[in-house]
C-alpha atoms as a PDB file:
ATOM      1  CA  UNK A   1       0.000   0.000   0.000  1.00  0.00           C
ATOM      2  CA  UNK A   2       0.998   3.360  -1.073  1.00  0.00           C
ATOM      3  CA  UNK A   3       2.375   5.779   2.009  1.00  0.00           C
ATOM      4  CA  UNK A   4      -0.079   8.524   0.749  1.00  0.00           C
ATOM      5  CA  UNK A   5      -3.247   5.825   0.468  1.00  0.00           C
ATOM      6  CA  UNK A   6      -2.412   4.880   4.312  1.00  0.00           C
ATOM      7  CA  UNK A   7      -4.444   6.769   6.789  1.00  0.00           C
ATOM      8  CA  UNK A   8      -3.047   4.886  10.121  1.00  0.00           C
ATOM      9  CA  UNK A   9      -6.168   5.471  12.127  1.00  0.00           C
ATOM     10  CA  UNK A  10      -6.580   4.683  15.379  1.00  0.00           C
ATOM     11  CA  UNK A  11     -10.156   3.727  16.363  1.00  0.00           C
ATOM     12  CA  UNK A  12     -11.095   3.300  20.131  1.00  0.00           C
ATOM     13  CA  UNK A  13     -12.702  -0.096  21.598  1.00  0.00           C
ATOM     14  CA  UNK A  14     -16.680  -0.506  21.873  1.00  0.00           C
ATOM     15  CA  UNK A  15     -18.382   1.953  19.951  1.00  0.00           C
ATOM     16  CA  UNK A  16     -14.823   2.628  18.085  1.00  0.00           C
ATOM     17  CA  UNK A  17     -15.951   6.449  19.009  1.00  0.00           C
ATOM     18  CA  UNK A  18     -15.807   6.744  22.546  1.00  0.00           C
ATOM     19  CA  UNK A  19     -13.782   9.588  24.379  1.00  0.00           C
ATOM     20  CA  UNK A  20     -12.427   6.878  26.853  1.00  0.00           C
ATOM     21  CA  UNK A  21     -10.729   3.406  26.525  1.00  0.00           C
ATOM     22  CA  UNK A  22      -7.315   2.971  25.483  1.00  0.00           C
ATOM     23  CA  UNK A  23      -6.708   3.124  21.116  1.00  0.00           C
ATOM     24  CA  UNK A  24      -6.491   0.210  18.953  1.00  0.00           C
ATOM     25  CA  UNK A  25      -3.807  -0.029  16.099  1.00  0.00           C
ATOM     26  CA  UNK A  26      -6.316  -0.976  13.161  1.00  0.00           C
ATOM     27  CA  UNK A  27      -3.072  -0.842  10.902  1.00  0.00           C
ATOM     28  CA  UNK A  28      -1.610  -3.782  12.789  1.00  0.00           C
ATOM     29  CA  UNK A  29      -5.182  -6.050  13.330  1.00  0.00           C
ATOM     30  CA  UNK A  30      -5.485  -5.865   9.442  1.00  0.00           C
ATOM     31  CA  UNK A  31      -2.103  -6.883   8.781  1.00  0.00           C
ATOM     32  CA  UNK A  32      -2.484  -9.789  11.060  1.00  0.00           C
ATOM     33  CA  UNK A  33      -6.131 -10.736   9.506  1.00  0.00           C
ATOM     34  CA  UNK A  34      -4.420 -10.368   5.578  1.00  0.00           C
ATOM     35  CA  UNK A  35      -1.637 -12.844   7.077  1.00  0.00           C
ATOM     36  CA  UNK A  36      -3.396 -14.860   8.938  1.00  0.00           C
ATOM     37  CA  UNK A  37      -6.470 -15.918   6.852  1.00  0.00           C
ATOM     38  CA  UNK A  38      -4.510 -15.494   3.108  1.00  0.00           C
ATOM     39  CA  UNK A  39      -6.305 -12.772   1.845  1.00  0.00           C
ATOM     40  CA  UNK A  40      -5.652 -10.205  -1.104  1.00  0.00           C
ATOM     41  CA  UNK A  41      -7.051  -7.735   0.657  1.00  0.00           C
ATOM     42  CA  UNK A  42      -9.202  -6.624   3.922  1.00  0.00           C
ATOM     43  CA  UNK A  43     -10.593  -3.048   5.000  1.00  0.00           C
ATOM     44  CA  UNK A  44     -12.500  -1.160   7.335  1.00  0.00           C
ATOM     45  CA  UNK A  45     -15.222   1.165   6.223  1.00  0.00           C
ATOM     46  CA  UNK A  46     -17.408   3.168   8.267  1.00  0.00           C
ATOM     47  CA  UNK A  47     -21.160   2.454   7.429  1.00  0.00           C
ATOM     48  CA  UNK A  48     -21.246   5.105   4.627  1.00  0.00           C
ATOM     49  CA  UNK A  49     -18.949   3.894   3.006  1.00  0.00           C
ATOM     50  CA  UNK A  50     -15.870   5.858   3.402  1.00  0.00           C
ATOM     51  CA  UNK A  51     -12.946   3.611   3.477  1.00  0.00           C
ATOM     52  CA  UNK A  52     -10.887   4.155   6.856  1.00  0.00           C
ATOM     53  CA  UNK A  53      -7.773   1.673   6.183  1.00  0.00           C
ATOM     54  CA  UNK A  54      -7.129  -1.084   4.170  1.00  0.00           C
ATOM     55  CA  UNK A  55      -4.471  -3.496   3.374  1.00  0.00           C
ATOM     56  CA  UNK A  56      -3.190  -5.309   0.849  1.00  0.00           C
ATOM     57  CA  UNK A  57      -3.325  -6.223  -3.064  1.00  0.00           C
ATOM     58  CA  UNK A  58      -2.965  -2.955  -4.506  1.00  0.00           C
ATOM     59  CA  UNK A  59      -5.492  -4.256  -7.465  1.00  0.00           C
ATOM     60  CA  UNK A  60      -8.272  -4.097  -4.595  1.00  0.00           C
ATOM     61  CA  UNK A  61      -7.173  -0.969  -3.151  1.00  0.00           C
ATOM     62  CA  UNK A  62     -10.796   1.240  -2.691  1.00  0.00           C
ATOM     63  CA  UNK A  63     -10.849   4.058  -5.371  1.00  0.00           C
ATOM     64  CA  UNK A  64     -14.172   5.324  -3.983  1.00  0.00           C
ATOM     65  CA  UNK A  65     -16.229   2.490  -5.631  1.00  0.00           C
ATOM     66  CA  UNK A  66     -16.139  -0.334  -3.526  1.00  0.00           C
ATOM     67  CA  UNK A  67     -16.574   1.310  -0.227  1.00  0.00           C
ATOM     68  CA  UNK A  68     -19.625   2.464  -1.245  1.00  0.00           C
ATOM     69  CA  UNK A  69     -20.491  -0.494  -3.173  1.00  0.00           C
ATOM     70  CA  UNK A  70     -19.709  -2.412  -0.152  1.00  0.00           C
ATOM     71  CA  UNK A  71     -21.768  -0.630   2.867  1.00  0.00           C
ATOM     72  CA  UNK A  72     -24.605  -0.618  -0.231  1.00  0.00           C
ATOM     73  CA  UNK A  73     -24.739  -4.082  -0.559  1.00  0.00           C
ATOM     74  CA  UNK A  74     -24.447  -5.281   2.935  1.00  0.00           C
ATOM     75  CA  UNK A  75     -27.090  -2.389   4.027  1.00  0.00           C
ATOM     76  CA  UNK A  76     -29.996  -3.516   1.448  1.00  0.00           C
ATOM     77  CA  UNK A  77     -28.958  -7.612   2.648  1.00  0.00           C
ATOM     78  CA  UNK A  78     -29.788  -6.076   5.896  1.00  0.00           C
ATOM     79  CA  UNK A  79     -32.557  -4.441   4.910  1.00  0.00           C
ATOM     80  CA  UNK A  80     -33.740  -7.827   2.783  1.00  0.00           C
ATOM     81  CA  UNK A  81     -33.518  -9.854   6.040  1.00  0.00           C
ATOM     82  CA  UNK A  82     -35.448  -7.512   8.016  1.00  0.00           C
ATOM     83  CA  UNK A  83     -38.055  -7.404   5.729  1.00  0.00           C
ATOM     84  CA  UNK A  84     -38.271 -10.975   6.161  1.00  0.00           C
ATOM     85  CA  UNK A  85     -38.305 -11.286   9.588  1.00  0.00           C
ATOM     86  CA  UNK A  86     -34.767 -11.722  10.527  1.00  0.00           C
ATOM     87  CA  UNK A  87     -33.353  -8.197  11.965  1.00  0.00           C
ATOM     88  CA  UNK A  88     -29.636  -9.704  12.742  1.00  0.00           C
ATOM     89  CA  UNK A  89     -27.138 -10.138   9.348  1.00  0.00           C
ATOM     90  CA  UNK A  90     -24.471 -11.431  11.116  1.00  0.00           C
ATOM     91  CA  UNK A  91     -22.646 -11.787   7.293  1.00  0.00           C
ATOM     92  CA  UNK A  92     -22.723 -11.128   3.265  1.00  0.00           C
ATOM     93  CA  UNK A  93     -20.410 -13.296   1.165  1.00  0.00           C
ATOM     94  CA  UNK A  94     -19.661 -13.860  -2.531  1.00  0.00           C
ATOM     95  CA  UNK A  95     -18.372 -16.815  -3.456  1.00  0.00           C
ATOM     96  CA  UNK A  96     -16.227 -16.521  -7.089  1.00  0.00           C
ATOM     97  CA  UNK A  97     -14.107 -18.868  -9.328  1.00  0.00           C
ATOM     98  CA  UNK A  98     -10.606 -16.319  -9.104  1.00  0.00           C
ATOM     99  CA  UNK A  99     -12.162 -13.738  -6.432  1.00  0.00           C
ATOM    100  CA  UNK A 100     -14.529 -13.927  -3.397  1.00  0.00           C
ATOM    101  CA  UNK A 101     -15.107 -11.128  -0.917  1.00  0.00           C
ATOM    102  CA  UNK A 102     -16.922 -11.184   2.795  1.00  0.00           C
ATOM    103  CA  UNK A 103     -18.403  -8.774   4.397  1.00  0.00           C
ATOM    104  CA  UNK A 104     -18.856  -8.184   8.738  1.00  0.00           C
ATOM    105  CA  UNK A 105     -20.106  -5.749  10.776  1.00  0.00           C
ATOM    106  CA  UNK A 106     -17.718  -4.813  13.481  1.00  0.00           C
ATOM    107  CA  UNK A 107     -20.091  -2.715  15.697  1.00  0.00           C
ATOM    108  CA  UNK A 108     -23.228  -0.475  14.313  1.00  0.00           C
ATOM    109  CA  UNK A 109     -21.057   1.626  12.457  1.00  0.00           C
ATOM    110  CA  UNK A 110     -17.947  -0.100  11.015  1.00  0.00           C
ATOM    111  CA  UNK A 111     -18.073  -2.779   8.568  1.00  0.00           C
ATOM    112  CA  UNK A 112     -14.858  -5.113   7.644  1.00  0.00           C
ATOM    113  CA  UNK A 113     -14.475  -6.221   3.921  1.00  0.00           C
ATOM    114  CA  UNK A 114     -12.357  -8.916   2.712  1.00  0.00           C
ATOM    115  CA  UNK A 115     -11.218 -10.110  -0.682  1.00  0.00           C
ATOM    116  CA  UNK A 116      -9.747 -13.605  -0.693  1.00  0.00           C
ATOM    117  CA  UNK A 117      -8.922 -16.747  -3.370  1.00  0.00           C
ATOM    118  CA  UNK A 118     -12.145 -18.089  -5.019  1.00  0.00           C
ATOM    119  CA  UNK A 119     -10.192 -21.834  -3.704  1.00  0.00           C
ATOM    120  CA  UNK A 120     -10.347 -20.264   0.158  1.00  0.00           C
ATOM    121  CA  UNK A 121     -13.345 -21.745   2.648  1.00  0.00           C
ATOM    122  CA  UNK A 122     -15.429 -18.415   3.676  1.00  0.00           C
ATOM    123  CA  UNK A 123     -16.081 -19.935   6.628  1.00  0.00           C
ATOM    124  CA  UNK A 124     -12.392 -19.936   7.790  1.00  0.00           C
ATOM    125  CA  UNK A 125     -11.763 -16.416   6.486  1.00  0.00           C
ATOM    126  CA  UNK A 126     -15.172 -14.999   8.382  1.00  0.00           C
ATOM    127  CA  UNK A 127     -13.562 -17.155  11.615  1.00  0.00           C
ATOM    128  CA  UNK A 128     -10.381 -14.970  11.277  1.00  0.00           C
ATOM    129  CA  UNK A 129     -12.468 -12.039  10.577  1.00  0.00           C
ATOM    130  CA  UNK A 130     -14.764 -12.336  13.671  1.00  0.00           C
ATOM    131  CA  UNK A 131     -11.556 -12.437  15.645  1.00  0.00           C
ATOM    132  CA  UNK A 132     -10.112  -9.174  14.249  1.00  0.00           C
ATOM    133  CA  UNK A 133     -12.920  -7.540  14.562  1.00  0.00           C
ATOM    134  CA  UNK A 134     -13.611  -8.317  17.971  1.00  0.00           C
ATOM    135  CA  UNK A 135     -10.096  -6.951  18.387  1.00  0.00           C
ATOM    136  CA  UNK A 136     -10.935  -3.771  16.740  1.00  0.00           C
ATOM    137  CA  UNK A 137     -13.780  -3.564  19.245  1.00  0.00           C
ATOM    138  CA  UNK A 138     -11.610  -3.670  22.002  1.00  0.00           C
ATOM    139  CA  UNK A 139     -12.218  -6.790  23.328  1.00  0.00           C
ATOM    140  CA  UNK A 140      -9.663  -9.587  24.382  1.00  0.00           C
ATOM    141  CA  UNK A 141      -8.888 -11.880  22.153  1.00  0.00           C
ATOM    142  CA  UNK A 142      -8.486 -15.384  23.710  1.00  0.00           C
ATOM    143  CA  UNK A 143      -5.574 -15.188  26.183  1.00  0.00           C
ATOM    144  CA  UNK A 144      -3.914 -12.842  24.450  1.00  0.00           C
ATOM    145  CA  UNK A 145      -1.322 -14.887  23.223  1.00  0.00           C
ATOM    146  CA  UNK A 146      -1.025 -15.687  19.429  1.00  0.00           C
ATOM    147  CA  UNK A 147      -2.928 -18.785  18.111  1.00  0.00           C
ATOM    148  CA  UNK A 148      -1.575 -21.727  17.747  1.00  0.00           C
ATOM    149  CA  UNK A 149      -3.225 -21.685  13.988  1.00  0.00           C
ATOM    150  CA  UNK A 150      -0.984 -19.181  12.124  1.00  0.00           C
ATOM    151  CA  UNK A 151      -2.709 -19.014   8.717  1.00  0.00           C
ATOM    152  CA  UNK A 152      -5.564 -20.454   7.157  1.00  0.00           C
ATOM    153  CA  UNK A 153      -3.303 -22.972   5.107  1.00  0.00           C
ATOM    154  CA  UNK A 154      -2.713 -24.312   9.282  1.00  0.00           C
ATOM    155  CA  UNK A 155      -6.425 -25.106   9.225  1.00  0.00           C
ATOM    156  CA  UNK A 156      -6.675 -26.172   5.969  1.00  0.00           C
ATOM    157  CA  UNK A 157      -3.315 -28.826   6.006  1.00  0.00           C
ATOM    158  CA  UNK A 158      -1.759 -26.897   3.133  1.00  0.00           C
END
C-alpha cells in the first residue's frame, strides 16, 4: 500500500468512538487478519462507506467504488432480512471462481471487507475475521497470546 493511500487510524474499543478506553492499532489487526487468513485484501469502512484503512493487493485498493459499493450491498442484505423477519445479518459473502469477498459488521457503524482466493473456505476467512474484529472492538482476544493456527493454510493442512 501506497504511504499517501495509508491513513493509520486509530479507532477506540466498543463503539470505536468513545472519548475513553485505550486506542487500537487498526493498521496492525489488518495486517495480522491479511496474514493470517490469506487474503488479497481486507478493510474497514465506516457504514457510509468511506474507506478508513485497508491493506493489501494494490489491485483491490478502494478508489471510492467499492466502499460504497460495499456498505450498499451489505445495508440492502440487511434491509432484505429484516423485511423478512430476521433483523440480525451477522454476514454477506460472494463466493467466485478467481475472487470472493466477505463482508462483517464490526459494531453499528464499522463494517470489515475482505477479498480472498475463489479456492479459500469463507467460513475460515469470516472465523479470522470475527476475531479481528472483535479486536478492533476492544475486546480480548483469547488469552492474548497468538494462536496456535498461524494461517488459514494451518487449518486447511496446506
Amino acid at each position: 500500500m501506497s504511504a499517501e493511500r495509508s491513513t493509520n487510524l486509530e479507532i477506540e474499543p466498543a463503539s470505536m468512538a468513545t472519548a475513553c478506553g485505550p486506542k487500537v492499532d487498526v493498521t496492525s489487526i489488518l495486517k495480522d487478519l491479511l496474514h493470517r487468513a490469506d487474503l488479497l485484501s481486507v478493510a474497514l469502512l465506516h457504514e457510509t462507506g468511506v474507506v478508513m484503512e485497508q491493506e493489501g493487493d494494490e489491485r483491490f485498493q478502494d478508489q471510492g467504488e467499492i466502499g460504497a459499493l460495499t456498505a450498499g450491498a451489505f445495508h440492502s442484505t440487511a434491509m432484505l432480512g429484516n423485511r423478512l423477519g430476521d433483523s440480525n445479518v451477522e454476514a454477506l459473502c460472494h463466493e467466485g471462481r478467481h475472487q470472493s469477498f466477505l463482508i462483517i459488521p464490526v459494531d453499528a457503524a464499522h463494517l470489515l471487507l475482505a477479498v480472498f482466493p475463489g479456492a479459500c473456505k469463507p467460513g475460515v476467512v469470516r472465523l479470522c475475521m470475527q476475531r479481528s474484529a472483535a479486536a478492533l472492538r476492544g475486546e480480548q482476544v483469547g488469552d492474548g497470546a497468538r494462536s496456535d493456527v498461524e494461517t488459514v493454510g494451518d487449518w486447511l493442512g496446506a
